[in-house]
C-alpha atoms as a PDB file:
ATOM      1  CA  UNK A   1     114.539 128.197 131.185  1.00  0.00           C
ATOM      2  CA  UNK A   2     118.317 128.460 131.695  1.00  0.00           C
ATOM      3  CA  UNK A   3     118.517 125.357 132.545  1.00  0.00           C
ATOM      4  CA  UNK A   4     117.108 123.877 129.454  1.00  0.00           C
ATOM      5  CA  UNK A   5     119.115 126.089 127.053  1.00  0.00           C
ATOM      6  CA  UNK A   6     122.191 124.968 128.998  1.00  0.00           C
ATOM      7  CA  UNK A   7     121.441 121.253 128.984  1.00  0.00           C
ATOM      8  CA  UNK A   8     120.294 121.912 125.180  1.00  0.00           C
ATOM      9  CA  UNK A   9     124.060 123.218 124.482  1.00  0.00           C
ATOM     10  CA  UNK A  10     125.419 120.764 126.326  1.00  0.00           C
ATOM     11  CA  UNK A  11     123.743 117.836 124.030  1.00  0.00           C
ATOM     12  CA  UNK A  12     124.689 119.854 121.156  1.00  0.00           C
ATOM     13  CA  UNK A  13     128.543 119.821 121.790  1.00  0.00           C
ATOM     14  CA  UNK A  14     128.196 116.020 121.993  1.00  0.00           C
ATOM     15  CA  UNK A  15     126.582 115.384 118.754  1.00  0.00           C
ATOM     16  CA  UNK A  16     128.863 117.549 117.319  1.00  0.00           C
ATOM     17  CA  UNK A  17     131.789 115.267 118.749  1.00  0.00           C
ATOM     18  CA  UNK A  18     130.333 112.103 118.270  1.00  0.00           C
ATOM     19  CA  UNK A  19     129.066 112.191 114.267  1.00  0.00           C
ATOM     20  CA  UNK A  20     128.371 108.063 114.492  1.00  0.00           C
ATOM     21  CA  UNK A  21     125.951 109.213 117.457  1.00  0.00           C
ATOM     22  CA  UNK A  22     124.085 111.935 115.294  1.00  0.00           C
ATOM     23  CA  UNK A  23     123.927 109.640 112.409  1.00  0.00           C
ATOM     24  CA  UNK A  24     122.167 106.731 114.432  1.00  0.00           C
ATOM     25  CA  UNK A  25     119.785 109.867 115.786  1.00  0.00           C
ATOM     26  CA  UNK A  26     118.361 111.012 112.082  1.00  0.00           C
ATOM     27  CA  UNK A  27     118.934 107.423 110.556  1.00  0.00           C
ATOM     28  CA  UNK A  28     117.026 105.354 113.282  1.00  0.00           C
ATOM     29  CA  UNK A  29     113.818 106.758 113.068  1.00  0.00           C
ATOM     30  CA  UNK A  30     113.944 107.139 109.055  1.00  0.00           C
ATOM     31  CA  UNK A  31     114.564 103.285 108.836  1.00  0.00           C
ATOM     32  CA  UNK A  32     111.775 102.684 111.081  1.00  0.00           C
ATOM     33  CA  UNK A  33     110.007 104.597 109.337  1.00  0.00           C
ATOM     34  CA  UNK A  34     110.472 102.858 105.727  1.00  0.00           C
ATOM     35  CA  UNK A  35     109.905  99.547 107.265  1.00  0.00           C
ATOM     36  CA  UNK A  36     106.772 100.827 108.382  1.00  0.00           C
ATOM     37  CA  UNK A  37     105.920 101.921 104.714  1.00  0.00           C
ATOM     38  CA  UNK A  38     107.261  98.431 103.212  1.00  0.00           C
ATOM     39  CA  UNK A  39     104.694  96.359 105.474  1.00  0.00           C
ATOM     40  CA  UNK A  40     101.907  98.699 104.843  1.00  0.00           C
ATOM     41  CA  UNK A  41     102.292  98.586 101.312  1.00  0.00           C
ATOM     42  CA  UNK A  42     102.484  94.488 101.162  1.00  0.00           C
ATOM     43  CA  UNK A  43      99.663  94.367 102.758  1.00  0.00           C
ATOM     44  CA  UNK A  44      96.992  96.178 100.068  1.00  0.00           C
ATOM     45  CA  UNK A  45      99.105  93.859  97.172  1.00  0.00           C
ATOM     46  CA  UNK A  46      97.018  90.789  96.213  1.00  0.00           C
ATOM     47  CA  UNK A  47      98.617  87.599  96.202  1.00  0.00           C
ATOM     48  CA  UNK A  48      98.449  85.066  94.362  1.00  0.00           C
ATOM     49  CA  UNK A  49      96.935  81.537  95.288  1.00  0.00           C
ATOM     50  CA  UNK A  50      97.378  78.324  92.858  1.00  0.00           C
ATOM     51  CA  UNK A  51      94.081  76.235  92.771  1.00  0.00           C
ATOM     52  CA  UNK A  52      94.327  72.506  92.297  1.00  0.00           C
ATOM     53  CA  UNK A  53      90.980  71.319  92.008  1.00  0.00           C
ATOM     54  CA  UNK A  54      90.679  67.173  92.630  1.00  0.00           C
ATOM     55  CA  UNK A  55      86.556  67.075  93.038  1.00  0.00           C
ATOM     56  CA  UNK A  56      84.635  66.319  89.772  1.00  0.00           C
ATOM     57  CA  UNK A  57      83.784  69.422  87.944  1.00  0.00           C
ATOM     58  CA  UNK A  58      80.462  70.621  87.061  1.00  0.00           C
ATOM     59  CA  UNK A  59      79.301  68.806  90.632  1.00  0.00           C
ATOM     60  CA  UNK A  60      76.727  71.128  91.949  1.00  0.00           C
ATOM     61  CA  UNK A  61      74.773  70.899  95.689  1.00  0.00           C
ATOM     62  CA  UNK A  62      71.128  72.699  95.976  1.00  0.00           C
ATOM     63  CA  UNK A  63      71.215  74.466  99.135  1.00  0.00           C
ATOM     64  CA  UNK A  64      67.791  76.491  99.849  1.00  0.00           C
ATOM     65  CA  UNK A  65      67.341  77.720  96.080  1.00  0.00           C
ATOM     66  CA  UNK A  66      70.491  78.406  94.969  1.00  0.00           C
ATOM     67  CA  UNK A  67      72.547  75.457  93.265  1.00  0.00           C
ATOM     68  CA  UNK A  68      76.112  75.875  94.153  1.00  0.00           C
ATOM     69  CA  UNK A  69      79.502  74.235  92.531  1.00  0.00           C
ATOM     70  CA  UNK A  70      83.495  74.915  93.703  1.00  0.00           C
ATOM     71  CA  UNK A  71      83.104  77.621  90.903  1.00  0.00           C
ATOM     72  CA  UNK A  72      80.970  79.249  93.540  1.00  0.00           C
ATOM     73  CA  UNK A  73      83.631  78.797  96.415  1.00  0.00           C
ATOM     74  CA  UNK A  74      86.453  80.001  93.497  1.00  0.00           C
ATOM     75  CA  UNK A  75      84.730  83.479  92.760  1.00  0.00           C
ATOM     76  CA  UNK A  76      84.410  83.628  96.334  1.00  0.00           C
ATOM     77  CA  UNK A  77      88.121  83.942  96.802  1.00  0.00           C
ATOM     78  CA  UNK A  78      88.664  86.246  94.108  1.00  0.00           C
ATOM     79  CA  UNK A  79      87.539  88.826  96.236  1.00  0.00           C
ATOM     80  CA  UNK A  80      90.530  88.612  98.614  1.00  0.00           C
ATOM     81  CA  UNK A  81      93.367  86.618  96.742  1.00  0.00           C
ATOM     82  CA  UNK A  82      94.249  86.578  92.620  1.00  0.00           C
ATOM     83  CA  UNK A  83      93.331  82.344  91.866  1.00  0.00           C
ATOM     84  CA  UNK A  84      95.609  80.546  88.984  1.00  0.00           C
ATOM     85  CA  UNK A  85      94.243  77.456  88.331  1.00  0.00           C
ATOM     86  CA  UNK A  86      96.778  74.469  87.912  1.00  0.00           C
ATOM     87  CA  UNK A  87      97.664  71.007  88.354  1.00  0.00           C
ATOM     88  CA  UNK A  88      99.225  69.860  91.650  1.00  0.00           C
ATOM     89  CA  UNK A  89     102.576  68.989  90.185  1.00  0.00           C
ATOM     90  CA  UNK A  90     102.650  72.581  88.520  1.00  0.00           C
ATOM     91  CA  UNK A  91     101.407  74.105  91.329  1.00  0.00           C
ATOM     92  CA  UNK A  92     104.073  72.838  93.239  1.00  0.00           C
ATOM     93  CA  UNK A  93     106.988  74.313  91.495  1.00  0.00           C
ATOM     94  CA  UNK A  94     105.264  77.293  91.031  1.00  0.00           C
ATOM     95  CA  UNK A  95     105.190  77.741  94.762  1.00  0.00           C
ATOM     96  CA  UNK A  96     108.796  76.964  94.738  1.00  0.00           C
ATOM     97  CA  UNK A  97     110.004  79.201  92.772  1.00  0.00           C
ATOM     98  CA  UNK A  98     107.931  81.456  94.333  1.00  0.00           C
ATOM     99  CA  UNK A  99     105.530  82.387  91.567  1.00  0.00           C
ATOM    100  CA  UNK A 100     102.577  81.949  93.846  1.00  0.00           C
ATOM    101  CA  UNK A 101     102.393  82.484  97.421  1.00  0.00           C
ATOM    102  CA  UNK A 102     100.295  79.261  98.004  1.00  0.00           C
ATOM    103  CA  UNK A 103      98.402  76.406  96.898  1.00  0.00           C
ATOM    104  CA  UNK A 104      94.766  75.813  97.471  1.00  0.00           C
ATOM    105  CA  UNK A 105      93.601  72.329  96.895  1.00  0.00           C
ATOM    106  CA  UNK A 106      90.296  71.654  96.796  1.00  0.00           C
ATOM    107  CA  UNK A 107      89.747  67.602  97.586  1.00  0.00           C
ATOM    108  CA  UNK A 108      88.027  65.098  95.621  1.00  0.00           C
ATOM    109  CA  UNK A 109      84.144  64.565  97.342  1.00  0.00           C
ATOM    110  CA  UNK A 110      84.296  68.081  98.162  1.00  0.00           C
ATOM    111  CA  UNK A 111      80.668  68.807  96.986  1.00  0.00           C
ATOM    112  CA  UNK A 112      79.422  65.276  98.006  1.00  0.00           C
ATOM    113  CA  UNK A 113      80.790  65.346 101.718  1.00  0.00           C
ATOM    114  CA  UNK A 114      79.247  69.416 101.673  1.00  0.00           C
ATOM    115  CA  UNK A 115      75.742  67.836 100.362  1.00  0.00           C
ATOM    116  CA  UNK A 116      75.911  64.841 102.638  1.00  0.00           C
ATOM    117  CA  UNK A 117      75.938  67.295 105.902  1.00  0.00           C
ATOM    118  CA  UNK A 118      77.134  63.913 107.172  1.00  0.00           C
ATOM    119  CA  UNK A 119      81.628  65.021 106.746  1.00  0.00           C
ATOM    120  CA  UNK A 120      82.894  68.540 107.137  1.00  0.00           C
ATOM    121  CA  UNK A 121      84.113  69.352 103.803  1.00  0.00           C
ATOM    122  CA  UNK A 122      87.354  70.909 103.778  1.00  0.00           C
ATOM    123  CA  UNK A 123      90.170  72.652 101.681  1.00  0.00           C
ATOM    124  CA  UNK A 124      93.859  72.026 101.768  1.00  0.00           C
ATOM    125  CA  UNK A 125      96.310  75.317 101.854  1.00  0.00           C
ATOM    126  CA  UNK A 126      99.798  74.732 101.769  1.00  0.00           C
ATOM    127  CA  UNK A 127     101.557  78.791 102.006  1.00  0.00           C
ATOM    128  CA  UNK A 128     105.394  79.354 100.903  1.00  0.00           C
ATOM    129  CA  UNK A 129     108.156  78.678 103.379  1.00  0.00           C
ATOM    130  CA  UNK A 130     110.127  82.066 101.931  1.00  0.00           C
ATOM    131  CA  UNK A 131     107.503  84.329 103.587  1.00  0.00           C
ATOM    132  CA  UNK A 132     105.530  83.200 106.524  1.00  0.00           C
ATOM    133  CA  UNK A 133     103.862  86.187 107.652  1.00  0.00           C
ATOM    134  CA  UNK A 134     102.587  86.517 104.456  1.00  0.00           C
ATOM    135  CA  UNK A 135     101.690  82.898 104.512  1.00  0.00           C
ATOM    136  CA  UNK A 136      99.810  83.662 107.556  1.00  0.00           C
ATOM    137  CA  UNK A 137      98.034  86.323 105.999  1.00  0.00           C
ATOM    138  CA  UNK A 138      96.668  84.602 102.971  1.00  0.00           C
ATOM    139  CA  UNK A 139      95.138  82.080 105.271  1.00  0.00           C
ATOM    140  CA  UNK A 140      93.684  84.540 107.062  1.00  0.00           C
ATOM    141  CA  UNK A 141      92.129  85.997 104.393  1.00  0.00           C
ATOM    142  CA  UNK A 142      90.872  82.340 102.898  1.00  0.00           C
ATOM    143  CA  UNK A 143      89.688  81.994 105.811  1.00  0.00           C
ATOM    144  CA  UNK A 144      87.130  84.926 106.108  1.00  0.00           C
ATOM    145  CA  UNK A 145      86.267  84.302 102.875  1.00  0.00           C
ATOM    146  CA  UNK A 146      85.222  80.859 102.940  1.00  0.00           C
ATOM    147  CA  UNK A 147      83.783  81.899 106.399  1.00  0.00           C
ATOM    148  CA  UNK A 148      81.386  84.291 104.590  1.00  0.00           C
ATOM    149  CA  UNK A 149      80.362  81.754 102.043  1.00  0.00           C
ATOM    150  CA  UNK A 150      79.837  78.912 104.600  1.00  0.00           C
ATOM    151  CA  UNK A 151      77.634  81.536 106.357  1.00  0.00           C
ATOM    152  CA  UNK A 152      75.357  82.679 103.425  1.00  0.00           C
ATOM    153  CA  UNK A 153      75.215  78.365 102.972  1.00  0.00           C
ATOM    154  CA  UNK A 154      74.319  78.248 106.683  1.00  0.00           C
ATOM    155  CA  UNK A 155      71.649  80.929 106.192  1.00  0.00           C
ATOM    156  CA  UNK A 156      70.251  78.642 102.854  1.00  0.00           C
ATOM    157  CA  UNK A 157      69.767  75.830 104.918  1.00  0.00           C
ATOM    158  CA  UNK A 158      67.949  77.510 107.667  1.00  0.00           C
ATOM    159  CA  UNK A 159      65.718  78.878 104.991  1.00  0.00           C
ATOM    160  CA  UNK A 160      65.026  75.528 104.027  1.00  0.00           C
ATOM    161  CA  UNK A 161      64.544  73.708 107.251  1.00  0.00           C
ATOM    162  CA  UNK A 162      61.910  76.443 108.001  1.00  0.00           C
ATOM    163  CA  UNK A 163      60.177  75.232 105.014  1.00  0.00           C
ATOM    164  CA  UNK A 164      60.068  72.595 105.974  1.00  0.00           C
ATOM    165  CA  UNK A 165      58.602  73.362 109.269  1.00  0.00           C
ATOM    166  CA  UNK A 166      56.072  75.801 108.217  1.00  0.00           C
ATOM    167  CA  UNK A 167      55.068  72.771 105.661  1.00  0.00           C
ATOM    168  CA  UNK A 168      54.727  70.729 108.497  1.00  0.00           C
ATOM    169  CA  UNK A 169      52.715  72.801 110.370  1.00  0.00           C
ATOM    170  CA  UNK A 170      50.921  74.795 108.023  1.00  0.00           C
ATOM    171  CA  UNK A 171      50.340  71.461 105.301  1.00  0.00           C
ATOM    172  CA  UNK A 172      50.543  72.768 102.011  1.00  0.00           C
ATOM    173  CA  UNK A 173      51.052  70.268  98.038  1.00  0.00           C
ATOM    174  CA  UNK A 174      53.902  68.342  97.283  1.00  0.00           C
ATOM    175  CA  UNK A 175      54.920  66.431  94.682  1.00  0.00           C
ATOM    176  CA  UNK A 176      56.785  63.187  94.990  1.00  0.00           C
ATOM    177  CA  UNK A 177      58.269  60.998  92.187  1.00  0.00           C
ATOM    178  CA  UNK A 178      55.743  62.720  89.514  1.00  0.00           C
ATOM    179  CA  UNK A 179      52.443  62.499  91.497  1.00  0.00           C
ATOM    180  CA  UNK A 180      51.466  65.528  93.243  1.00  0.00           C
ATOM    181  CA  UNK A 181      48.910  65.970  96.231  1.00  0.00           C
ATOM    182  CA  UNK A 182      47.863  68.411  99.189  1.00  0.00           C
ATOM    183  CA  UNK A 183      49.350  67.750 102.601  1.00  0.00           C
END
């Protein structure tokens, strides 16, 4: 115990002769501390994501029975990003002057190549070169959301190719170019 108390004493009359030293002590673990509380906090804020949609709107794909159109995949994204709808060349200098943290652009045959099932439909994201850990953020979170939606699509079309199946199977009536019969 007297060893401690002396080796306490001793660190004591150094602090006191080295003020810089007790500074970097108390201020070290304070800024830490704040930067700590500054990335926390930016991650609960919402960005902001410009859409430029190039697909024809009011396009809509039946999957299962629910008919589906990019308004579909847009409400989708609210849930994890605020969406601003714009044209490309707006959305553009928007992003560089850093009034949106990225631009979402959703191609033209978007809903044709999704109904097709023949092309992978996909979505352009271009994130601000000010922030990129944000930037890597927002994709990840337009990523899980689209991920969610392309998994209650994925679920639709099972639905509907076990239709199918059971109708195969099990015969049942169809109707085909107005006539109607029993299978």
């Amino acid at each position: 115990m007297r060893g401690a108390l002396a080796l306490f004493a001793k660190d004591l009359r150094l602090l006191v002769r080295a003020p810089l030293m007790l500074a970097v002590l108390v201020g070290y673990p304070l800024l830490v501390a704040l930067l700590v509380a500054a990335a926390l906090q930016g991650e609960n804020r919402r960005p902001t994501v410009a859409l430029v949609s190039l697909d024809t709107p009011g396009r809509t794909v039946q999957v299962g029975d629910r008919r589906l159109s990019v308004d579909d995949y847009v409400d989708r994204l609210r849930d994890e990003v605020d969406v601003e709808r714009l044209p490309a060349d707006r959305a553009r200098q928007e992003l560089d002057a850093g009034r949106v943290a990225a631009i979402l652009t959703i191609p033209e045959g978007f809903i044709a190549d999704l109904q097709s099932g023949v092309r992978q439909p996909t979505l352009e994201l271009v994130t601000s070169r000010r922030s990129p850990i944000e930037g890597e953020a927002i994709q990840r979170r337009l990523e899980s959301a689209v991920y969610r939606f392309n998994q209650g699509l994925a679920q639709g079309y099972v639905r509907q190719v076990l239709q199918l199946v059971d109708f195969i199977v099990n015969g049942g009536s169809i109707a085909v170019l107005g006539r109607s019969g029993d299978v």
